[in-house]
N, C-alpha and C. Protein backbone atom coordinates (compact mmCIF):
# COMPACT_ATOMS: atom_id res chain seq x y z
N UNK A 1 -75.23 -50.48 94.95
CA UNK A 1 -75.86 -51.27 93.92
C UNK A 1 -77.14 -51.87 94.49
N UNK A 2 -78.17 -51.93 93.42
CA UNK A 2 -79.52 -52.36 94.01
C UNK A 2 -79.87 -53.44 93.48
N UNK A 3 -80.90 -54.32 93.96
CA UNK A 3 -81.23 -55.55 93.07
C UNK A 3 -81.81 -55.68 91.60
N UNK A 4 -82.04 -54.72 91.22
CA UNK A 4 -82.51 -54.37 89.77
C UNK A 4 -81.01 -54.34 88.72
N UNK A 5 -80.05 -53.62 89.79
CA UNK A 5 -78.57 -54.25 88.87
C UNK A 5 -78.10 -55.50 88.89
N UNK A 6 -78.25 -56.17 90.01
CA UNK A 6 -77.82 -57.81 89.68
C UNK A 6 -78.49 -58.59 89.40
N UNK A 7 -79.90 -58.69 88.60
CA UNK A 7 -80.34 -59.75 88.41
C UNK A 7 -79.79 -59.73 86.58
N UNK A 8 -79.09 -58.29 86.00
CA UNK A 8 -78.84 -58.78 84.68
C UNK A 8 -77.56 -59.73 84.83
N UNK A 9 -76.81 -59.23 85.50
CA UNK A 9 -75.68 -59.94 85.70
C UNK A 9 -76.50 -61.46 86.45
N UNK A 10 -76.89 -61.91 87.12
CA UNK A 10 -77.12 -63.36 87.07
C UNK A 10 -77.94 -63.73 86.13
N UNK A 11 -78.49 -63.07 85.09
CA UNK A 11 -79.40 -63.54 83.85
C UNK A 11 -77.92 -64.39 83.21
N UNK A 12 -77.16 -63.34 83.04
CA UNK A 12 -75.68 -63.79 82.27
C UNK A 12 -75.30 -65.35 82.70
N UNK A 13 -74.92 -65.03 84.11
CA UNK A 13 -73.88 -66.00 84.86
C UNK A 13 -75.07 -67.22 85.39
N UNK A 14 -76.32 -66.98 84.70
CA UNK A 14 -77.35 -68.34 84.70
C UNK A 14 -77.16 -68.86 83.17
N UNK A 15 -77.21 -68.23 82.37
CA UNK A 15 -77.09 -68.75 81.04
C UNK A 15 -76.01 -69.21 80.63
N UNK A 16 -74.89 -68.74 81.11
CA UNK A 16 -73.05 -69.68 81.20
C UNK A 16 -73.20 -70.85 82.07
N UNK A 17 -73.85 -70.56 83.30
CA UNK A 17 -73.81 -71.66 84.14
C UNK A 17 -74.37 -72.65 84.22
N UNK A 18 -75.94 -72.34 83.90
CA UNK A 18 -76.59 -73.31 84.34
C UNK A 18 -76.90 -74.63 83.12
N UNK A 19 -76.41 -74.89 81.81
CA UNK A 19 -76.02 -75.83 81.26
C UNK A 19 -75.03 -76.75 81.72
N UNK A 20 -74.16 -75.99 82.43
CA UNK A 20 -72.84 -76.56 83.20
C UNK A 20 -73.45 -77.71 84.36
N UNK A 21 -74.04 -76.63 85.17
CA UNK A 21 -74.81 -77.48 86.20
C UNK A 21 -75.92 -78.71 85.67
N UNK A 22 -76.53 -78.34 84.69
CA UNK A 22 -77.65 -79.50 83.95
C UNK A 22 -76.73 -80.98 84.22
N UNK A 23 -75.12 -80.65 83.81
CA UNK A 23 -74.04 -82.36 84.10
C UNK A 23 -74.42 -82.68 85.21
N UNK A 24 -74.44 -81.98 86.33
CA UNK A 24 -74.40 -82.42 87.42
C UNK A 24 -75.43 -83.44 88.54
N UNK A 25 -76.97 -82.49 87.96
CA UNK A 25 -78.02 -83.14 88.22
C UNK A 25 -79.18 -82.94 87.46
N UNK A 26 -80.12 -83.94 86.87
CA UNK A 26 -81.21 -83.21 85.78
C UNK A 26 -81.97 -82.19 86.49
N UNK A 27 -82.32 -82.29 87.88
CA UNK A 27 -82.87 -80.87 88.55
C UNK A 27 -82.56 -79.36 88.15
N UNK A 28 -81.28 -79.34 88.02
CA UNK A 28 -80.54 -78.27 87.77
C UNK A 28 -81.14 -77.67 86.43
N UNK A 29 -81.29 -78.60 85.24
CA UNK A 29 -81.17 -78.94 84.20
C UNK A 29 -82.65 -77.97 84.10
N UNK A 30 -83.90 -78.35 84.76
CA UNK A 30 -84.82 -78.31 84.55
C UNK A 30 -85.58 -77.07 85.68
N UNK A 31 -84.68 -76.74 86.48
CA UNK A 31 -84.28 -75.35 86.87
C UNK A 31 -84.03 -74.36 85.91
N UNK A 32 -82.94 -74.26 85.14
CA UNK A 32 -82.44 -73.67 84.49
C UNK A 32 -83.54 -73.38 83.12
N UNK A 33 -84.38 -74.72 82.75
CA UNK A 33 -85.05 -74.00 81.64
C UNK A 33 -86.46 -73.71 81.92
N UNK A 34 -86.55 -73.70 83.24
CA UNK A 34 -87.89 -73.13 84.23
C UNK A 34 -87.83 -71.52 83.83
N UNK A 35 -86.61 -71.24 84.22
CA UNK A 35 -85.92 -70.07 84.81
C UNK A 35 -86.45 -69.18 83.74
N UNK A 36 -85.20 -69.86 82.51
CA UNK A 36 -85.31 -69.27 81.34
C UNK A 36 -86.91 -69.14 80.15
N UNK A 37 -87.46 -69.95 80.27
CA UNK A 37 -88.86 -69.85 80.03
C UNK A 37 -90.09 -68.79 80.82
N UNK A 38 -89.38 -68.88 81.82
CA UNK A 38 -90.56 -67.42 82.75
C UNK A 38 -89.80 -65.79 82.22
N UNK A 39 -87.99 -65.97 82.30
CA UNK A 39 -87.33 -64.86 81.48
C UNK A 39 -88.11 -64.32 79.86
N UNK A 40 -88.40 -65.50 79.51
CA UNK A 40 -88.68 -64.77 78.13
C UNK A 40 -90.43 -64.77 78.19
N UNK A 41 -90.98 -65.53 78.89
CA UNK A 41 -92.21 -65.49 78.99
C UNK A 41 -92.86 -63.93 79.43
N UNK A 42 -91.92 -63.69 80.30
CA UNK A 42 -92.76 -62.12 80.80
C UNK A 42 -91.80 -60.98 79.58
N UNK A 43 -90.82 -61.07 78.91
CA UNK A 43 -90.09 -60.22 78.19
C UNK A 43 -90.78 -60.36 77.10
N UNK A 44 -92.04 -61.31 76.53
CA UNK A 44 -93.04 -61.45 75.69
C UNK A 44 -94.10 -60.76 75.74
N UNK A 45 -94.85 -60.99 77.33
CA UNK A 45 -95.71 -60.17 77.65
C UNK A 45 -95.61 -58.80 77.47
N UNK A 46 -94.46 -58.53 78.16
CA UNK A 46 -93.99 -56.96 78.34
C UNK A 46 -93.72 -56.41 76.78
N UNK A 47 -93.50 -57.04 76.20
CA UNK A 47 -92.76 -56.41 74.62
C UNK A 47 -94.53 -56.18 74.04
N UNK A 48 -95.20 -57.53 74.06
CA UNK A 48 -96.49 -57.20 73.66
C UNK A 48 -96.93 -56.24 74.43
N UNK A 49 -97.09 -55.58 75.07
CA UNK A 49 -98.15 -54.74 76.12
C UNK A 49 -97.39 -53.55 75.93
N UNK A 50 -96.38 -53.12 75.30
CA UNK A 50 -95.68 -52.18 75.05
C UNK A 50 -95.26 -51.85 73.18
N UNK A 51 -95.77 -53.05 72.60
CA UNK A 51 -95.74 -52.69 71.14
C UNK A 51 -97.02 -52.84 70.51
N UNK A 52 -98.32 -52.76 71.75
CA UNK A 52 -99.55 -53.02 71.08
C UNK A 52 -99.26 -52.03 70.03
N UNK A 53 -100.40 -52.44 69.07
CA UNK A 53 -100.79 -51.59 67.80
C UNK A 53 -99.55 -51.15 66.77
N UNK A 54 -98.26 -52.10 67.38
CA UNK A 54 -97.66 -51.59 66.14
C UNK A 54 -96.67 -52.99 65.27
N UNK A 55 -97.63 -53.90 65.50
CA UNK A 55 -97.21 -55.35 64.39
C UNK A 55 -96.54 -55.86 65.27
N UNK A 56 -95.92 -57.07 64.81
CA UNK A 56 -95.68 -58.32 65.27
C UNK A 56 -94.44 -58.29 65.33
N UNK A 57 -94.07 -57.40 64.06
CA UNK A 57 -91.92 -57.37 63.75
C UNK A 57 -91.31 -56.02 64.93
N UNK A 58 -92.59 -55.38 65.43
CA UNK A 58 -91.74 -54.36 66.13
C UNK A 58 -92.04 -54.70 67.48
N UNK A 59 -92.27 -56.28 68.02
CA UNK A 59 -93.16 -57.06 69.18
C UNK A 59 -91.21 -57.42 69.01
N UNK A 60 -91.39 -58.56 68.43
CA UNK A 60 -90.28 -59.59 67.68
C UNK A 60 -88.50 -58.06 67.98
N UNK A 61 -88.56 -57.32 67.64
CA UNK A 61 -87.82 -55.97 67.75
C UNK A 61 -87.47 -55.52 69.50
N UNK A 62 -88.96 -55.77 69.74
CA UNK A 62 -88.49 -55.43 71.21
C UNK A 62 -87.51 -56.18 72.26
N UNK A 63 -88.70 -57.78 71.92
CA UNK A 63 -88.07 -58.96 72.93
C UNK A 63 -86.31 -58.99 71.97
N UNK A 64 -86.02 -58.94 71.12
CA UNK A 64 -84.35 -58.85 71.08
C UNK A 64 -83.91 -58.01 71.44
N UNK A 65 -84.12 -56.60 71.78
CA UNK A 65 -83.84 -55.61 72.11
C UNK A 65 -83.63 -55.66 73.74
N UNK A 66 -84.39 -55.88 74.69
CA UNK A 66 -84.64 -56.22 75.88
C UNK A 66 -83.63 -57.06 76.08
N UNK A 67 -83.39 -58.58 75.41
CA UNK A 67 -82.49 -59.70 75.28
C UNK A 67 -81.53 -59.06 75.35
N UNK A 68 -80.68 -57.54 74.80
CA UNK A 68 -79.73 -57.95 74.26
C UNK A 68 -78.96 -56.73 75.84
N UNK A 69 -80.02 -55.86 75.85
CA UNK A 69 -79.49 -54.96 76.81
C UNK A 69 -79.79 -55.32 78.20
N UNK A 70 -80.08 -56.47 78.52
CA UNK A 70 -79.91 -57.33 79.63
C UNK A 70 -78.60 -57.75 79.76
N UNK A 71 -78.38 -58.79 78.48
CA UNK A 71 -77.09 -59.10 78.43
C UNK A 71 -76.08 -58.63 78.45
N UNK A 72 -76.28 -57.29 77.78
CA UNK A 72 -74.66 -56.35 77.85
C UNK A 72 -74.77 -55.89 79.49
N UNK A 73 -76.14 -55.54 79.48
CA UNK A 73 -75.50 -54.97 81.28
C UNK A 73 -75.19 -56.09 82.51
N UNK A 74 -75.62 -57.20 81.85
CA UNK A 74 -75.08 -58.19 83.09
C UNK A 74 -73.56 -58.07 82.59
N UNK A 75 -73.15 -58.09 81.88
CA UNK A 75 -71.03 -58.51 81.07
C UNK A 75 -70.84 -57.42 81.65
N UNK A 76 -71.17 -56.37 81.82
CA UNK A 76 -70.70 -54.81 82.40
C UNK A 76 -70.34 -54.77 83.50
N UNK A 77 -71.41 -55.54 84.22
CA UNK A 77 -71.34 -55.32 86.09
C UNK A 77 -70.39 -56.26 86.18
N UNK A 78 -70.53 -57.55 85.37
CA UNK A 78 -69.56 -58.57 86.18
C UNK A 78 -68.12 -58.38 85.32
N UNK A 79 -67.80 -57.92 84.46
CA UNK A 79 -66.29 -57.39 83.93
C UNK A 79 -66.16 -55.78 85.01
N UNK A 80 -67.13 -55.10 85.63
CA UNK A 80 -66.77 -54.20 86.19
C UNK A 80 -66.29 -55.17 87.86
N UNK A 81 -67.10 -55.78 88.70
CA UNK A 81 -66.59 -56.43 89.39
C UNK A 81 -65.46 -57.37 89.67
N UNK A 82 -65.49 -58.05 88.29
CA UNK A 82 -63.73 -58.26 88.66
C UNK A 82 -62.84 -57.21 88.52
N UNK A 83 -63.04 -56.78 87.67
CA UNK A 83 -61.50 -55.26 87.59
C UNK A 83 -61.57 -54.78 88.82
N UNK A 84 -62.68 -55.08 89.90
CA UNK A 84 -62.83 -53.98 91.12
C UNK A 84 -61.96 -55.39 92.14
N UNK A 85 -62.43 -56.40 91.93
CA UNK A 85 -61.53 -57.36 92.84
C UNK A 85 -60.17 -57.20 92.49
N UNK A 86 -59.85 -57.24 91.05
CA UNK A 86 -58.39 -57.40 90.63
C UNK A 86 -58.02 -56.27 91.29
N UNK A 87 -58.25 -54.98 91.44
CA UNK A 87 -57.61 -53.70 92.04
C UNK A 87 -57.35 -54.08 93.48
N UNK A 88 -58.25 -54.27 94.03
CA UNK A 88 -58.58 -54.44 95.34
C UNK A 88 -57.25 -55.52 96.00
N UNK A 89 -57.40 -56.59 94.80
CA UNK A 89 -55.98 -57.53 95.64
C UNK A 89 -55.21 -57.27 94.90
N UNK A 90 -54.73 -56.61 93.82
CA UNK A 90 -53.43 -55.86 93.64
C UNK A 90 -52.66 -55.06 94.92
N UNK A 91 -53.59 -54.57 95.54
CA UNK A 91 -53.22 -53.44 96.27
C UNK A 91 -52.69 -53.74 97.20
N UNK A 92 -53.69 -55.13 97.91
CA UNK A 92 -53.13 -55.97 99.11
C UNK A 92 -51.88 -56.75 98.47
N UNK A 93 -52.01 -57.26 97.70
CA UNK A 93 -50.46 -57.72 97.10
C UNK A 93 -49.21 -57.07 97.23
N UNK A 94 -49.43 -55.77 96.51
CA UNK A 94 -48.44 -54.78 96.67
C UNK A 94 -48.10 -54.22 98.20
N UNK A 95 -48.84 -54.53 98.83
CA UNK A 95 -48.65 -53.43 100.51
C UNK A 95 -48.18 -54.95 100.80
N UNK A 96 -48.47 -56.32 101.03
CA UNK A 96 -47.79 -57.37 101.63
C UNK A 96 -46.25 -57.33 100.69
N UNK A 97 -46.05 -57.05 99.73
CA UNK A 97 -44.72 -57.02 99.15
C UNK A 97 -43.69 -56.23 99.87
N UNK A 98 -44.27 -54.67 99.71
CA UNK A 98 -43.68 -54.01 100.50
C UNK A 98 -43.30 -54.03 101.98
N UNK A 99 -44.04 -55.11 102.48
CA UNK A 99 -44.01 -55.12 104.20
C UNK A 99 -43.13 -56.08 104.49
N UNK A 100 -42.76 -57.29 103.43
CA UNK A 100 -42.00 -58.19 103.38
C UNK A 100 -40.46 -57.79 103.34
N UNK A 101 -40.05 -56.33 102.11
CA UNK A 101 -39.34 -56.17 101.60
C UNK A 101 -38.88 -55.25 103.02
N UNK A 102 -39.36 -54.44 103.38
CA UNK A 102 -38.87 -53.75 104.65
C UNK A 102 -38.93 -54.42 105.80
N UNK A 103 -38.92 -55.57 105.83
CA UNK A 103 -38.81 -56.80 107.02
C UNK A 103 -37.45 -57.26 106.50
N UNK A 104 -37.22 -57.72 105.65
CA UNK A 104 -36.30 -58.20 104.73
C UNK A 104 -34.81 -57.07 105.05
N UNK A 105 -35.14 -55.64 105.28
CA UNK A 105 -34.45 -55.15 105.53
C UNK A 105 -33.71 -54.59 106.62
N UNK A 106 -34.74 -54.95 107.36
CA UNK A 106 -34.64 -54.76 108.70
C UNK A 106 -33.90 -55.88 109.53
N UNK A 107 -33.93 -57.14 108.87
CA UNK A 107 -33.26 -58.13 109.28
C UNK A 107 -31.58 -58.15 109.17
């Protein structure tokens, strides 16, 4: 995985989080809508510079469009990363079960 895949997934887990964090300290607070203001600021630029010449609603078309397939691919990576942890300590779960249970028997 390269850094071009995790920054959708922390676009996500900034927009869940970082309201959370705003309780904590107004820094955070004002972090967070730094963040999010340069996010849509260049997804403006970019939508304009890529829908020149074709109106304002297919500008308006893009930046949701961009918005939205950011968002699904950040929920992707990070619902794919836990199912990859959940496997991962299933497995160790199950092999410490078993090592218990043939200790258990051995006794």
């Amino acid at each position: 995985m390269n850094g071009d895949m995790i920054l959708p997934a922390a676009l996500v887990l900034g927009i869940g989080l970082g309201p959370l964090l705003g309780f904590v300290h107004v820094y955070f607070l004002w972090v967070y809508l730094a963040i999010l203001a340069l996010y849509f600021g260049v997804v403006a630029v970019e939508s304009m510079h890529l829908g020149k010449g074709n109106g304002l609603g297919f500008t308006l078309k893009l930046m949701v469009t961009f918005f939205l397939i950011h968002t699904t691919l950040g929920i992707g990576l990070i619902k794919g990363a836990i199912r990859t942890f959940l496997i991962i300590f299933s497995k160790i779960g199950h092999k410490t079960k078993k090592r218990d249970q043939c200790l258990a028997e051995k006794s």
